[in-house]
N, C-alpha and C. Protein backbone atom coordinates (compact mmCIF):
# COMPACT_ATOMS: atom_id res chain seq x y z
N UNK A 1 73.18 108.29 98.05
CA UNK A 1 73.64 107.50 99.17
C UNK A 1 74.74 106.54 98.69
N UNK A 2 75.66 106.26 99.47
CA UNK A 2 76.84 105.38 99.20
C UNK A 2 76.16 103.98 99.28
N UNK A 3 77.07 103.16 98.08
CA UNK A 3 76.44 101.67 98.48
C UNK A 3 77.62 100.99 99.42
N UNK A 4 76.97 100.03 100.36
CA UNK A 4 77.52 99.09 101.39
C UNK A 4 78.66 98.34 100.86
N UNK A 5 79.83 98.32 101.43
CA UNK A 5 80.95 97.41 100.52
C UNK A 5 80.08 95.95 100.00
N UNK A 6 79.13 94.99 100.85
CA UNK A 6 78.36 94.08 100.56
C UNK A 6 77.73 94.30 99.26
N UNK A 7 77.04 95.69 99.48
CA UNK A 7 76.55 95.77 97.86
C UNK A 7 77.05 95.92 96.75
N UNK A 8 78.41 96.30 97.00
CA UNK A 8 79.39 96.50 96.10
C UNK A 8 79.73 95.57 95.36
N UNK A 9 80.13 94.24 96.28
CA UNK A 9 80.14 93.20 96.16
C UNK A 9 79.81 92.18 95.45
N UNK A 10 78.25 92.20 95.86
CA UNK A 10 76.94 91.89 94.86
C UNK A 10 77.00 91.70 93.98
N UNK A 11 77.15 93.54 93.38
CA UNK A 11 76.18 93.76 92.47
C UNK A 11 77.72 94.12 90.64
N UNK A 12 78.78 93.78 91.50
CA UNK A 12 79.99 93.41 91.12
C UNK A 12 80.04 91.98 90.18
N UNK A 13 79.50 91.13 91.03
CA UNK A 13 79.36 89.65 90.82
C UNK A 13 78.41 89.52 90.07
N UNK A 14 77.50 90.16 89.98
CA UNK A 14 76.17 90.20 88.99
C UNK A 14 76.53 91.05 87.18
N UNK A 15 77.50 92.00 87.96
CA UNK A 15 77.71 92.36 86.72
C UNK A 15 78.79 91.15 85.90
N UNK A 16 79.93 90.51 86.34
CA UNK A 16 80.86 89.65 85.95
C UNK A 16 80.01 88.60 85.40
N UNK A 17 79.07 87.83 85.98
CA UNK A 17 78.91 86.95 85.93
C UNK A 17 78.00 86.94 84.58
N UNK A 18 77.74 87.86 83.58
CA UNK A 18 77.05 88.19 82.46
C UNK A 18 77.92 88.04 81.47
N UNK A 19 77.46 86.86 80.57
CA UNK A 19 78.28 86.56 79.36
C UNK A 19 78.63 88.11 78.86
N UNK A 20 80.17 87.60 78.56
CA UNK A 20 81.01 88.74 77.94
C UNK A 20 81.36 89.71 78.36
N UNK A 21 81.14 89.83 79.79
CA UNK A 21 81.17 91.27 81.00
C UNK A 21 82.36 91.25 81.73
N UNK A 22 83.10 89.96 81.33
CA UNK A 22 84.54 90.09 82.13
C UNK A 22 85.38 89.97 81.19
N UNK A 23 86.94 90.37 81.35
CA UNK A 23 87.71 90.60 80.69
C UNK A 23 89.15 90.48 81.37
N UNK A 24 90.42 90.56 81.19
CA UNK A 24 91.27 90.48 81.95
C UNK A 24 92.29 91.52 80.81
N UNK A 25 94.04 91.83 81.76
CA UNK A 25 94.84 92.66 81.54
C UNK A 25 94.30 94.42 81.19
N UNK A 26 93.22 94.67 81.72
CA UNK A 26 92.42 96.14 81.45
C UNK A 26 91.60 96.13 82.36
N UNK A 27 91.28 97.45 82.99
CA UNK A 27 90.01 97.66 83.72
C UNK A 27 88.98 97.61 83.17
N UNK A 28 88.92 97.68 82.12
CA UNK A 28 87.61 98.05 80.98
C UNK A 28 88.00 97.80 79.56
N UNK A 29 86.86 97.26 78.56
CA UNK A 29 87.46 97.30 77.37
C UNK A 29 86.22 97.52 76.40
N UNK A 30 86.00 98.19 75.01
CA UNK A 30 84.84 97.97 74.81
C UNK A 30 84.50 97.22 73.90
N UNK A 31 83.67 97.57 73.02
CA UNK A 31 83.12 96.49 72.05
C UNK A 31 83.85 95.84 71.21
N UNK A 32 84.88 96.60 70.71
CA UNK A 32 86.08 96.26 69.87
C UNK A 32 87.22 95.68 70.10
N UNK A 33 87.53 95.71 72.00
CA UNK A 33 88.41 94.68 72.81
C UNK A 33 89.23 96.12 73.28
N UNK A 34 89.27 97.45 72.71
CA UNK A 34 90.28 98.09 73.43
C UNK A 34 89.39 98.81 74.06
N UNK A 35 91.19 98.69 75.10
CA UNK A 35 90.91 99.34 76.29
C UNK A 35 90.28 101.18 76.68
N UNK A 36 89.00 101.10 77.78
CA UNK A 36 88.82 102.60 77.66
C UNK A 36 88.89 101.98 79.34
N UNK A 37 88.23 103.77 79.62
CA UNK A 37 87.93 103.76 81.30
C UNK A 37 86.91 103.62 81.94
N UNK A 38 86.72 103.05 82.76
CA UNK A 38 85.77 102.17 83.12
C UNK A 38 84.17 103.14 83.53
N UNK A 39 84.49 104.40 83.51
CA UNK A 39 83.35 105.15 83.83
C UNK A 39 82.55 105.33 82.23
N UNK A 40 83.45 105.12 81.21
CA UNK A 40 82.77 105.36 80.29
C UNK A 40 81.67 104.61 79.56
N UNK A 41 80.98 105.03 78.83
CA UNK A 41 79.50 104.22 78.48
C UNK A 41 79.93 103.48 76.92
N UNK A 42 80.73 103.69 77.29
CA UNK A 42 81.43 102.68 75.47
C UNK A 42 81.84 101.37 76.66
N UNK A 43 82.27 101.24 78.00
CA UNK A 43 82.97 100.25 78.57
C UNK A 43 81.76 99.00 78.50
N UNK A 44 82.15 97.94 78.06
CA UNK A 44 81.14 96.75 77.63
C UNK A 44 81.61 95.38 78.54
N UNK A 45 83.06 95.02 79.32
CA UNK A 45 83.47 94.20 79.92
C UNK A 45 84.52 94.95 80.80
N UNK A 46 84.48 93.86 82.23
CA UNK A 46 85.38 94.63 82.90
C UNK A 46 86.31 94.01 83.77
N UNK A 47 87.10 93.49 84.41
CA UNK A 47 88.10 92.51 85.19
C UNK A 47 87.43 92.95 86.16
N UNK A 48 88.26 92.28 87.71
CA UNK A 48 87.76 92.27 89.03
C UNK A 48 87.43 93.34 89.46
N UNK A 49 88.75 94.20 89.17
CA UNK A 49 88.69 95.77 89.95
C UNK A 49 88.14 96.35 89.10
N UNK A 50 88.23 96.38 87.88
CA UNK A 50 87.13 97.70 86.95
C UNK A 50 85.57 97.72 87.67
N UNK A 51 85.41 96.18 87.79
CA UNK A 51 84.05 95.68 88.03
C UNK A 51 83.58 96.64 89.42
N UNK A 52 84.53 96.24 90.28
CA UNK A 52 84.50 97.03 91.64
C UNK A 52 84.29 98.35 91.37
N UNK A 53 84.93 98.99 90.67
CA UNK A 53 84.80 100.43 90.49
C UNK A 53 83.52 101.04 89.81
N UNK A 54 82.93 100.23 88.61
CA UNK A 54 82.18 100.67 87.72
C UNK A 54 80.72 100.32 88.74
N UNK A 55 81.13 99.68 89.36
CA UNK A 55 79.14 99.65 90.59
C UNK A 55 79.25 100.51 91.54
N UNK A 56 80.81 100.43 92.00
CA UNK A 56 80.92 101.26 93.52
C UNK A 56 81.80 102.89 93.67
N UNK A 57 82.13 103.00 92.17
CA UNK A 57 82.98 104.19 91.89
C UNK A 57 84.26 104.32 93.29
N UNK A 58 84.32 105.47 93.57
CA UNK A 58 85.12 105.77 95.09
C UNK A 58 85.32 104.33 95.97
N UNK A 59 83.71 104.14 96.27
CA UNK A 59 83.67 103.37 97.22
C UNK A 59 83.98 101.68 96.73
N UNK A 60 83.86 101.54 95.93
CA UNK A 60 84.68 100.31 95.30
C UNK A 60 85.78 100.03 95.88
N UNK A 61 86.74 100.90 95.85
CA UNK A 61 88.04 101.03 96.94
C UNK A 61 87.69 99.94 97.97
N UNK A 62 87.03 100.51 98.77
CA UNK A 62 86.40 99.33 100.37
C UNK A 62 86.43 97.92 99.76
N UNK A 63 85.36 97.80 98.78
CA UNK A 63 85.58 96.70 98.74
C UNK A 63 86.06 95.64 97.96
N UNK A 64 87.55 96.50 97.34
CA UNK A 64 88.82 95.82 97.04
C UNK A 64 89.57 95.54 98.08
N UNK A 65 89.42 95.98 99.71
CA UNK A 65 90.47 95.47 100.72
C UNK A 65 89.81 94.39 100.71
N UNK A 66 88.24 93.92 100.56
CA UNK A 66 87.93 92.59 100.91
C UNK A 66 88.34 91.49 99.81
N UNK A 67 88.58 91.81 98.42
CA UNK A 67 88.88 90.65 97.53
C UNK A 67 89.91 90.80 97.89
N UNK A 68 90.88 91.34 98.38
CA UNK A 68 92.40 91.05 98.63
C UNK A 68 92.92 91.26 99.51
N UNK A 69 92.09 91.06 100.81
CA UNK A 69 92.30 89.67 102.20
C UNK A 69 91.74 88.80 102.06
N UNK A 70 90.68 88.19 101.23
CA UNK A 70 90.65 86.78 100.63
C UNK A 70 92.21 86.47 99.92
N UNK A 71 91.89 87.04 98.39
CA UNK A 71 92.90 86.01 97.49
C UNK A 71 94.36 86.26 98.54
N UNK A 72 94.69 87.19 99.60
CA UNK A 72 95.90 86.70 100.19
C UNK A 72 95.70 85.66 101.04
N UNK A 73 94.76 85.56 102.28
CA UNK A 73 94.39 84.56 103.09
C UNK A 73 94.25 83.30 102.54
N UNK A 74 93.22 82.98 102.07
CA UNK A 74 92.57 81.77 101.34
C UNK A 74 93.66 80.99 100.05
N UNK A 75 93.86 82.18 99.11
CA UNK A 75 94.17 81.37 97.67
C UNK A 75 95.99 81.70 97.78
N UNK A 76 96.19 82.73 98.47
CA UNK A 76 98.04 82.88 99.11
C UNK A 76 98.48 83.78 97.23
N UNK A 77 97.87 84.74 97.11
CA UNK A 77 97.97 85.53 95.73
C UNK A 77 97.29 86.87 95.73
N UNK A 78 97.54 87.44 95.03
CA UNK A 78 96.80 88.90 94.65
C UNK A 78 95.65 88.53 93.80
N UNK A 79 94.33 89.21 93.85
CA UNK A 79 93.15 89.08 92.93
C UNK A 79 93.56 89.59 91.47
N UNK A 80 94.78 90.46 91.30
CA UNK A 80 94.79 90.80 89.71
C UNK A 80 95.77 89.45 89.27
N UNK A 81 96.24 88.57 90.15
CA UNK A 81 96.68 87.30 89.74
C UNK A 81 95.83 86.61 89.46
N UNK A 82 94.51 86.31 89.87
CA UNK A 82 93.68 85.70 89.57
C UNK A 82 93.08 85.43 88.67
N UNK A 83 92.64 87.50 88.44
CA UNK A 83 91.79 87.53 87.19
C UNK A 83 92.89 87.85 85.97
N UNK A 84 93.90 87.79 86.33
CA UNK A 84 94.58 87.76 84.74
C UNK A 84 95.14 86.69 84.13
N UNK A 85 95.11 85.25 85.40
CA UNK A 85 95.88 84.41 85.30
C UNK A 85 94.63 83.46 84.64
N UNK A 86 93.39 83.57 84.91
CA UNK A 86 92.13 83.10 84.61
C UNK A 86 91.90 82.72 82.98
N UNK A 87 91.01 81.60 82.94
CA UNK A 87 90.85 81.50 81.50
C UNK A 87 89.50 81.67 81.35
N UNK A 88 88.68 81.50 82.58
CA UNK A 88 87.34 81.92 82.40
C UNK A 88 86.98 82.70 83.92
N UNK A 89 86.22 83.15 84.04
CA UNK A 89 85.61 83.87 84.73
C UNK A 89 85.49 83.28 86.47
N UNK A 90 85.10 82.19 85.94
CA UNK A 90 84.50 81.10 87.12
C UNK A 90 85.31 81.45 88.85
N UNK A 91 87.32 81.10 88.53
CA UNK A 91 87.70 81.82 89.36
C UNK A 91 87.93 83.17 90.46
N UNK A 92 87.72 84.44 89.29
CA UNK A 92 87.34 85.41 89.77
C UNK A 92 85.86 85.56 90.67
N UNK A 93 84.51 84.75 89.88
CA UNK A 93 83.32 84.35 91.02
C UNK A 93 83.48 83.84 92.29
N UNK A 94 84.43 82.77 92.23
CA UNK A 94 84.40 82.33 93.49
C UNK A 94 85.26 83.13 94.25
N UNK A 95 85.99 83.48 93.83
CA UNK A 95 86.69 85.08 95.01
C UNK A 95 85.82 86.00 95.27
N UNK A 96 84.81 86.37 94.58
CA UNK A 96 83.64 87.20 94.82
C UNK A 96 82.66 86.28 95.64
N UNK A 97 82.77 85.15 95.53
CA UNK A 97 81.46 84.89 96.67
C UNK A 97 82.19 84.34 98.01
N UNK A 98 83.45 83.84 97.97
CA UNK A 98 84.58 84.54 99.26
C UNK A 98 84.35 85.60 100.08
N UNK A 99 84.40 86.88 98.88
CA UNK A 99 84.55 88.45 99.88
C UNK A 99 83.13 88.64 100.29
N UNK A 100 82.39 87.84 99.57
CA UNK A 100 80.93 88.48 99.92
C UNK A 100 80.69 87.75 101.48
N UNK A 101 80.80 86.47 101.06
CA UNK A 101 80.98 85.69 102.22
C UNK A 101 81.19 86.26 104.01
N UNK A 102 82.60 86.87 103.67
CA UNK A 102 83.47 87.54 104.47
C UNK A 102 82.96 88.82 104.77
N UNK A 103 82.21 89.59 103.80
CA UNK A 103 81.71 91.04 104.62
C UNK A 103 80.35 90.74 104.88
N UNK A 104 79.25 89.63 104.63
CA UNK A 104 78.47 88.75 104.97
C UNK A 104 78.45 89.06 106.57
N UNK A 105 79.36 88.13 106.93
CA UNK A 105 80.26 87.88 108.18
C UNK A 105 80.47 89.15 109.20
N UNK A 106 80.80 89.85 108.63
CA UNK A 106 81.61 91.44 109.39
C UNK A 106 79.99 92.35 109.39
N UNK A 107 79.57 92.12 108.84
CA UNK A 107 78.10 92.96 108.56
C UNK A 107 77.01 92.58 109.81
N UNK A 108 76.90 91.22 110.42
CA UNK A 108 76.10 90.12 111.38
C UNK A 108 76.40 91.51 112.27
């Protein structure tokens, strides 16, 4: 079964929010700092969109339109501005609890 862009969301934020699970300028990187692809089981940290992809594969897609009608609406930027411009994580969370917020919202 497909997961809900909400769960996507989630379970996105759950993965980021785990010391050493985020990363920036790569979708994925592994133990050693270089970069692989994010489906792979060597991948150990992941930026916004890897993150999206590696819970929601395909459907991750969906719910990248929601982090980026936030970071355009709200923060007036792209989310890979965010998470690359970032020095810690913290920013990219609160854009995740934004979109969650927002498909929260659309879900009622």
């Amino acid at each position: 079964m497909t997961k809900s862009t909400l769960e996507i969301l989630k379970e996105a934020r759950a993965l980021l929010a785990q010391p050493g699970k985020w990363t920036k300028g790569a979708l994925a990187r592994n133990a050693k700092g270089g970069e692989v692809c994010v489906t792979w089981k060597e991948a150990r940290c992941f930026c916004l969109a890897g993150a999206l992809l590696r819970v929601g594969g395909e459907a991750g897609e969906r719910a990248w339109d929601y982090v980026e009608a936030v970071a355009s609406d709200e923060f007036k930027t792209t989310s890979v501005c965010i998470n690359d411009r970032a020095q810690t994580v913290e920013p990219v969370l609160h854009l995740l609890d934004r979109a969650i917020a927002k498909a929260e919202r659309k879900s009622c």
